[in-house]
Structures are given as structure tokens and as C-alpha cells.
N, C-alpha and C. Protein backbone atom coordinates (compact mmCIF):
# COMPACT_ATOMS: atom_id res chain seq x y z
N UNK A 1 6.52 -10.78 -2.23
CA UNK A 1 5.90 -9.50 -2.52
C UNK A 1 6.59 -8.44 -1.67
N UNK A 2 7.20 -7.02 -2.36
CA UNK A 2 7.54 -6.55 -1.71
C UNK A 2 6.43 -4.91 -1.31
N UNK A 3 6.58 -4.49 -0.28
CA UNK A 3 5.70 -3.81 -0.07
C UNK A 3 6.10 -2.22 0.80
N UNK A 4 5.57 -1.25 0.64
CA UNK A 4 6.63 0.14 1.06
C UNK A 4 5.14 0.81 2.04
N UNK A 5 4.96 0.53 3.09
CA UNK A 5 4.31 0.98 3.89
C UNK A 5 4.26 2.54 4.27
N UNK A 6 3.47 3.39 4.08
CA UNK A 6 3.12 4.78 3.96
C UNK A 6 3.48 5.09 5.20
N UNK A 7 3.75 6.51 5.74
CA UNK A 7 4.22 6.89 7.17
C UNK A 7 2.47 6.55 7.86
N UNK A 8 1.18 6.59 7.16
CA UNK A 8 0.02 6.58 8.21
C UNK A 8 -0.19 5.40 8.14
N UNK A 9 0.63 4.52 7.72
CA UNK A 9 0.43 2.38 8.01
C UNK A 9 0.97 2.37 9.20
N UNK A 10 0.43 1.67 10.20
CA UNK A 10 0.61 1.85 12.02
C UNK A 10 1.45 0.31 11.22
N UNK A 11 2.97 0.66 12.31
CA UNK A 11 4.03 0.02 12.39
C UNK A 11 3.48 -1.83 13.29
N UNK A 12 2.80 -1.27 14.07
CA UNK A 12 2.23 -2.89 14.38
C UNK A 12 1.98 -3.30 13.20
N UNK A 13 0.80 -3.21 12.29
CA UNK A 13 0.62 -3.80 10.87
C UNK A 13 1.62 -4.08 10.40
N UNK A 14 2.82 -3.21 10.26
CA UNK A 14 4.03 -3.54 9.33
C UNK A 14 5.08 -5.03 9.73
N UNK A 15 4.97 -5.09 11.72
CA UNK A 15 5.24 -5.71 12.24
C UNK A 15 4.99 -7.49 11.63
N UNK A 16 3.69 -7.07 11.69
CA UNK A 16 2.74 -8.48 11.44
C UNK A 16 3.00 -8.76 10.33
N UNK A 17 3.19 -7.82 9.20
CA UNK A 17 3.10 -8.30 7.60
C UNK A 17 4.75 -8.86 7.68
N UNK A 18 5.47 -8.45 8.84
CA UNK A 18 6.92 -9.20 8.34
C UNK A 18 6.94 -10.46 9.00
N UNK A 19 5.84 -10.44 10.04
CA UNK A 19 6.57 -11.65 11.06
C UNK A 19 5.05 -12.90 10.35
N UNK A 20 4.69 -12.80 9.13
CA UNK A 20 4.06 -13.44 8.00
C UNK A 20 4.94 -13.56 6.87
N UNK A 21 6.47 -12.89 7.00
CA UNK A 21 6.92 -13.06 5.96
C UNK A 21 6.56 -12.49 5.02
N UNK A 22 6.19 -11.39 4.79
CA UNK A 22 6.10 -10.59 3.79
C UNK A 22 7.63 -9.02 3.91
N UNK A 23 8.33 -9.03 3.05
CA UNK A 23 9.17 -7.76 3.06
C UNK A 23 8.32 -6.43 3.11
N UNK A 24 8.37 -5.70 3.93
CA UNK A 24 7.55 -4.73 4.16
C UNK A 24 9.12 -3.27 4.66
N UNK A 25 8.89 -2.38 3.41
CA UNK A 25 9.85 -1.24 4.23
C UNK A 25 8.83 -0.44 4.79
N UNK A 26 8.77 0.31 5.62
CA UNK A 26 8.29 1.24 6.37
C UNK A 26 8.86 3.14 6.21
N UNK A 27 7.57 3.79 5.54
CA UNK A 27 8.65 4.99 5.62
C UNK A 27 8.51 5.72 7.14
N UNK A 28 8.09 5.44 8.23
CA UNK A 28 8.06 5.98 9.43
C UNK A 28 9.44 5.67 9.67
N UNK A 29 9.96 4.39 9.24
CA UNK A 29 11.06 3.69 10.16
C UNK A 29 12.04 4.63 8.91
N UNK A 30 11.92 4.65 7.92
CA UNK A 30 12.93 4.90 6.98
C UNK A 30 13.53 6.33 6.72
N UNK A 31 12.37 7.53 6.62
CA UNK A 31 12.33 8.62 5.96
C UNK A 31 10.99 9.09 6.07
N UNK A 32 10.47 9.55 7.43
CA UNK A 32 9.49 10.05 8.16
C UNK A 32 9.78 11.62 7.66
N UNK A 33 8.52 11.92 7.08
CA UNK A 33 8.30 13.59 6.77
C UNK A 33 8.44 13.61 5.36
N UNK A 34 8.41 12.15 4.44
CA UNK A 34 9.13 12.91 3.01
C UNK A 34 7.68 12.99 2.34
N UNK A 35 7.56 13.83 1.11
CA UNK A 35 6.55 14.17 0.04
C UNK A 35 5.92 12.80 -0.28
N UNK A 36 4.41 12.76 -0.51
CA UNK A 36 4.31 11.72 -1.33
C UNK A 36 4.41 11.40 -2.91
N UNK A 37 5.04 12.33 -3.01
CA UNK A 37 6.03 11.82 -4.28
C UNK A 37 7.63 11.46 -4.44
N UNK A 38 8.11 11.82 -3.18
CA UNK A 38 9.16 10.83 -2.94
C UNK A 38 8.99 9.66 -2.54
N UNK A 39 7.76 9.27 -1.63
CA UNK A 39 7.18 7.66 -1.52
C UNK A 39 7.29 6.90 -2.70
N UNK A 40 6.57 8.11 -3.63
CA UNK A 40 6.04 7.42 -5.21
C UNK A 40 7.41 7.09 -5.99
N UNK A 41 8.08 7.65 -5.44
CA UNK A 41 9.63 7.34 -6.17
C UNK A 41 10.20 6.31 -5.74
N UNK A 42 10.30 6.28 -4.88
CA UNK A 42 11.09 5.04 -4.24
C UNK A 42 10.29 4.13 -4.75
N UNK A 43 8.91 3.84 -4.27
CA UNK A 43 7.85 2.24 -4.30
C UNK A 43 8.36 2.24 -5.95
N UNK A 44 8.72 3.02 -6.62
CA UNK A 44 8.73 2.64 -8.34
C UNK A 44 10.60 2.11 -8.43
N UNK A 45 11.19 2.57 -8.06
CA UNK A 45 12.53 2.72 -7.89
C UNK A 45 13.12 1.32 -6.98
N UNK A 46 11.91 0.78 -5.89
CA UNK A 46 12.65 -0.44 -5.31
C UNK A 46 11.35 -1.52 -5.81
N UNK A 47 10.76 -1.33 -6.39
CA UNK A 47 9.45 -2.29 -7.31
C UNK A 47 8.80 -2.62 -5.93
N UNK A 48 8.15 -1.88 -5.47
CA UNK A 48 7.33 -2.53 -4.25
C UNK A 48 5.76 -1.37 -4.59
N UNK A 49 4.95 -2.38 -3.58
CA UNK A 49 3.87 -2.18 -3.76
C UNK A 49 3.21 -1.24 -2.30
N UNK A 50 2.54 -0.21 -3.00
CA UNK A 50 2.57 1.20 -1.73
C UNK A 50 1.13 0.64 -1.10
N UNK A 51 1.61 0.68 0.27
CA UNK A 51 -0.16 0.49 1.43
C UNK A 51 0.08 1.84 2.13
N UNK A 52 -1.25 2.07 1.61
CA UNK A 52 -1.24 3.55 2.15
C UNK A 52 -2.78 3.69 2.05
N UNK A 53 -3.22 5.00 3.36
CA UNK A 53 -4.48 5.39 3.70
C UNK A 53 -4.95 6.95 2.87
N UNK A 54 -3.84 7.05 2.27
CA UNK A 54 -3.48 8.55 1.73
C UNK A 54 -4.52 8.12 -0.19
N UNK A 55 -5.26 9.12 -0.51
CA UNK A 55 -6.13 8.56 -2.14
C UNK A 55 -5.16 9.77 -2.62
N UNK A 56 -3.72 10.50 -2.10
CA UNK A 56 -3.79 11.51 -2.84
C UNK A 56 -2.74 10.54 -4.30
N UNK A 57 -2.56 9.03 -3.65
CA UNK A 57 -1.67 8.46 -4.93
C UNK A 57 -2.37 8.10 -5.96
N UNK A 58 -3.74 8.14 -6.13
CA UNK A 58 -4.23 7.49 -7.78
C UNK A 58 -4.08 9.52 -8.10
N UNK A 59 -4.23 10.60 -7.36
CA UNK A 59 -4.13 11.44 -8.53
C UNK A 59 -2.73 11.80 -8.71
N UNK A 60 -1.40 11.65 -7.89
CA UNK A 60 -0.26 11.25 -8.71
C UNK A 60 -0.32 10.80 -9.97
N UNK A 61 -0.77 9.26 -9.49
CA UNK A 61 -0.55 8.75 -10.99
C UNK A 61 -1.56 8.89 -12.37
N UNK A 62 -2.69 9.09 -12.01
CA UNK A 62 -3.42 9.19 -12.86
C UNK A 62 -4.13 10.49 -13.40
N UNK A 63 -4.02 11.53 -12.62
CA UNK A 63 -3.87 13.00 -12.70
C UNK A 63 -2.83 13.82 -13.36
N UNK A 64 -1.61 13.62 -12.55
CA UNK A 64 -0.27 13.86 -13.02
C UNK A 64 0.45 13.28 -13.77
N UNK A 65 0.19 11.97 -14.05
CA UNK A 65 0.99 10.94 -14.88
C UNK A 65 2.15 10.98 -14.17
N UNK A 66 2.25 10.66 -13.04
CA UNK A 66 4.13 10.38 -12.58
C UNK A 66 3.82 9.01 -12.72
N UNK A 67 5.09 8.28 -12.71
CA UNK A 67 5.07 6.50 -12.95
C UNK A 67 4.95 5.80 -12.26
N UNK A 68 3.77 4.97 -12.33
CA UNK A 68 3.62 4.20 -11.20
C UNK A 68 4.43 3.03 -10.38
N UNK A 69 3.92 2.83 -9.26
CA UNK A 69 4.94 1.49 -9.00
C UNK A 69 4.08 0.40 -9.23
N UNK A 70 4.64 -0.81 -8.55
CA UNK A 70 4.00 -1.83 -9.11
C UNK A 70 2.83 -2.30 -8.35
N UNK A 71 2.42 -1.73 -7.36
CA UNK A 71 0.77 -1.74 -7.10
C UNK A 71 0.78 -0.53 -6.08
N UNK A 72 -0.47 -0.52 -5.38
CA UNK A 72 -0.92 0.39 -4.73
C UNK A 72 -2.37 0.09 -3.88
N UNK A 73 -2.39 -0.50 -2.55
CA UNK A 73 -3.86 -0.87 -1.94
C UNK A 73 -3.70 0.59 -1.04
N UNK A 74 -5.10 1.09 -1.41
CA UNK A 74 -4.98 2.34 -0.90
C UNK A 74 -6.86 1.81 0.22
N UNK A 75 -5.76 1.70 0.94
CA UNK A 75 -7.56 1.37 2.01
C UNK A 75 -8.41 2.40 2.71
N UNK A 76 -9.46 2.25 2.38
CA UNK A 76 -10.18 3.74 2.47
C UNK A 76 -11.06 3.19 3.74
N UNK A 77 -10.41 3.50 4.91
CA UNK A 77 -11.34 3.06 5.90
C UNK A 77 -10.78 3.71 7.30
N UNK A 78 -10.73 3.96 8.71
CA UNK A 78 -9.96 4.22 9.25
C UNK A 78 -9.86 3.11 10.22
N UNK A 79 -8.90 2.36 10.33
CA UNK A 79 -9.21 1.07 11.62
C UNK A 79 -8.97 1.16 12.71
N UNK A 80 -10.09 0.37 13.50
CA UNK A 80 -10.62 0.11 14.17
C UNK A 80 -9.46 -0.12 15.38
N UNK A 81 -8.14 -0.69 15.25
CA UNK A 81 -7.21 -1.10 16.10
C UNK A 81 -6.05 -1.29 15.21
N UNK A 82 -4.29 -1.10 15.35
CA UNK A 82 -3.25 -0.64 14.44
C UNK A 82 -2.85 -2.03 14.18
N UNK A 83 -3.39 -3.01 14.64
CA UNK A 83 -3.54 -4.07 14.00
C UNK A 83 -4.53 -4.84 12.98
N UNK A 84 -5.24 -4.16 12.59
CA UNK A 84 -6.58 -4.63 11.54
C UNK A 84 -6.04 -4.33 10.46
N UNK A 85 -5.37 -3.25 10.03
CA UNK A 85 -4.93 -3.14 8.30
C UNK A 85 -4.21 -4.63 8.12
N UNK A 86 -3.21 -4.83 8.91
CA UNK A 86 -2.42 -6.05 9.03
C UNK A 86 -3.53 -7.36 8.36
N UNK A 87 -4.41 -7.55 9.39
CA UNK A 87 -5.10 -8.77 9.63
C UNK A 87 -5.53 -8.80 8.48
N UNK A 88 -6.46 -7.54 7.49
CA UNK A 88 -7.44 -7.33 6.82
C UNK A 88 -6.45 -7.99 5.21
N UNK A 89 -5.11 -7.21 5.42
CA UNK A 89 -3.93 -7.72 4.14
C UNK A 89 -3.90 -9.52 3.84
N UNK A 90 -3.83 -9.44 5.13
CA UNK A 90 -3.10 -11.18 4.98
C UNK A 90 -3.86 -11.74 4.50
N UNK A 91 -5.40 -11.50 4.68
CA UNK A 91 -6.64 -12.07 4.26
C UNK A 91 -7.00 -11.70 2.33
N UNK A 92 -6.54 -10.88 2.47
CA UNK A 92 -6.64 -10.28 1.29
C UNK A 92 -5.55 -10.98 0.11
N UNK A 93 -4.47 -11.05 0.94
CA UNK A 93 -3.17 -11.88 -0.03
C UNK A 93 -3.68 -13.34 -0.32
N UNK A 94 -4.54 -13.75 0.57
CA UNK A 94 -4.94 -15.21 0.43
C UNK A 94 -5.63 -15.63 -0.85
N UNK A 95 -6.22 -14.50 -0.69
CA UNK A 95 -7.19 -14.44 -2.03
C UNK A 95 -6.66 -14.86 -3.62
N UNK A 96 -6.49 -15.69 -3.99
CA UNK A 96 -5.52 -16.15 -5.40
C UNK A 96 -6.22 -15.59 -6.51
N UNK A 97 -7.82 -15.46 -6.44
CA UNK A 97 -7.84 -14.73 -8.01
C UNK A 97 -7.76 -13.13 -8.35
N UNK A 98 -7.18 -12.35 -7.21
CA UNK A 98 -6.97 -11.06 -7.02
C UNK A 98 -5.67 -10.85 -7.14
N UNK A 99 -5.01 -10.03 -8.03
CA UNK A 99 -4.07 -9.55 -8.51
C UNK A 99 -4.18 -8.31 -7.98
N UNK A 100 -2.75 -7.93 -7.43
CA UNK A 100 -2.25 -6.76 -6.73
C UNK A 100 -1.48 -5.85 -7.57
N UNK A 101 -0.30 -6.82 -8.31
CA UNK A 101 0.85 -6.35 -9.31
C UNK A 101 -0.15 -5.83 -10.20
N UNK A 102 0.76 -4.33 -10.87
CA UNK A 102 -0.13 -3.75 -11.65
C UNK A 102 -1.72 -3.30 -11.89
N UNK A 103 -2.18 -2.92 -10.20
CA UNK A 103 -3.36 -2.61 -9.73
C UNK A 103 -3.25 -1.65 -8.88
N UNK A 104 -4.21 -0.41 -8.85
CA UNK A 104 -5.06 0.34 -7.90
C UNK A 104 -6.08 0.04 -7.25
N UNK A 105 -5.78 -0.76 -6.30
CA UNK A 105 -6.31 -1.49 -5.24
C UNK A 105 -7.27 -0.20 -4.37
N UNK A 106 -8.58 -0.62 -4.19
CA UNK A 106 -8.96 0.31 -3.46
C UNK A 106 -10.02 -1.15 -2.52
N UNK A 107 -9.41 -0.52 -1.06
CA UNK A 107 -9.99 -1.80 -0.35
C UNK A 107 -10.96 -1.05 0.61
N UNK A 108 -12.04 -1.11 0.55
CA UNK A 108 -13.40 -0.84 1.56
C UNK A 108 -13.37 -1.90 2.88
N UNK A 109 -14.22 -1.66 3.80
CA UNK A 109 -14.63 -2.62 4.74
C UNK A 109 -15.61 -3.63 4.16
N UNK A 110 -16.26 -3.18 3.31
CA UNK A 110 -17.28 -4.05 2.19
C UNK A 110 -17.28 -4.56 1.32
N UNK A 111 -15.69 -4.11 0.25
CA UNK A 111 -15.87 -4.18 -0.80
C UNK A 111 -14.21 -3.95 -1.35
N UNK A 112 -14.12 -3.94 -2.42
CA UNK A 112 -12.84 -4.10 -3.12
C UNK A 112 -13.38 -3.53 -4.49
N UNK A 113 -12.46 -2.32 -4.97
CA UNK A 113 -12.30 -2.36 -6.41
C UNK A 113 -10.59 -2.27 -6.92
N UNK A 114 -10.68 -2.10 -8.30
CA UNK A 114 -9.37 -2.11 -8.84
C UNK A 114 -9.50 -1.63 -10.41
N UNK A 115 -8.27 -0.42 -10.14
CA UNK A 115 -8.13 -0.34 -11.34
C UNK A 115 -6.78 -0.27 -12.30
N UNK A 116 -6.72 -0.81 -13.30
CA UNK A 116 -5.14 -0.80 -13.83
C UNK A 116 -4.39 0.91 -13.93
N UNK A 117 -2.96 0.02 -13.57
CA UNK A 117 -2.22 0.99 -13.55
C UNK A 117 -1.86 1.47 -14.62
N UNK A 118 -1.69 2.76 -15.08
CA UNK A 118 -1.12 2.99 -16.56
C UNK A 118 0.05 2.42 -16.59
């Protein structure tokens, strides 16, 4: 799974999701300051899936119609320590009857919804 970490995904998390083996680019590490619609370009452009704290990407895509990428967990919570988004993912990837690809992932501290991507 590849995955394009938002500049407000704390780089410890990003740390952890690689040293789990997950490909994780980082735009802090990459291209710190760009639009989030250049995020939205790239995550569609390198097929990765955007973690981000930012809800302004479902009205990108579903407001504006720009094209989505191939998922999007947009976690609506603020954590607790820059290691919990991390912890909270891995737990979340475990999960086998939850599909990420081709989802608007919206992850609560309580709860989980999802909705397809156009």
C-alpha cells in the first residue's frame, strides 16, 4: 500500500508506518508549503493513498470534482501524542474486511465511516 502523508501527519507516524513496512511519502519531507491540490495531484499521479487531518479533500473531490486518488483516511480527531495516528493506522490496516482502495475514509476515535470515491 502506498501512502502520501499530508504536511499535518507528524513525521514520527510516518516513521512508524515505514519501519512496519508500509511505503509512506511524506510531503513535509518532500514539498512542504504546496496547495492541497497539488497533494491531490500527486496522491492521483503516484496512486497512493492521502492521510491527512485536513476534510478540505472530500470537498476537492466531491465539491469540485478534481480526480481522486486512490483512497483518502482523513482522521478527524486531534492526537493525543505524534505517535497515535501511526498506532491507530496499523490497527486499522489489520482490519481485512475494510477496504481503503477506492474509499473516503473518515476515521473518528469511535467510529469509522466511508464513502466511495467517484
Amino acid at each position: 500500500m502506498q501512502l502520501l502523508a499530508n504536511e499535518n501527519f507528524p513525521l514520527v507516524s510516518v516513521q512508524l508506518l515505514r519501519q512496519a513496512g508500509y511505503e509512506v511519502a511524506s510531503i513535509t519531507e518532500d514539498s512542504p508549503g504546496i496547495e492541497d491540490t497539488e497533494v491531490l495531484a500527486r496522491a492521483v499521479d503516484e496512486q497512493r493513498i492521502i492521510l491527512t487531518f485536513d476534510r478540505d479533500y472530500g470537498e476537492l473531490i466531491y465539491r469540485f470534482r478534481l480526480p481522486p486518488p486512490k483512497g483518502v483516511i482523513y482522521l478527524r480527531f486531534r492526537p493525543h501524542t505524534p505517535e497515535e495516528p501511526a498506532a491507530i493506522l496499523l490497527n486499522l490496516f489489520q482490519t481485512q474486511e475494510l477496504q481503503i482502495e477506492g474509499w473516503f475514509t473518515i476515521l473518528e476515535r469511535d467510529r469509522i465511516r466511508q464513502r466511495p470515491l467517484p
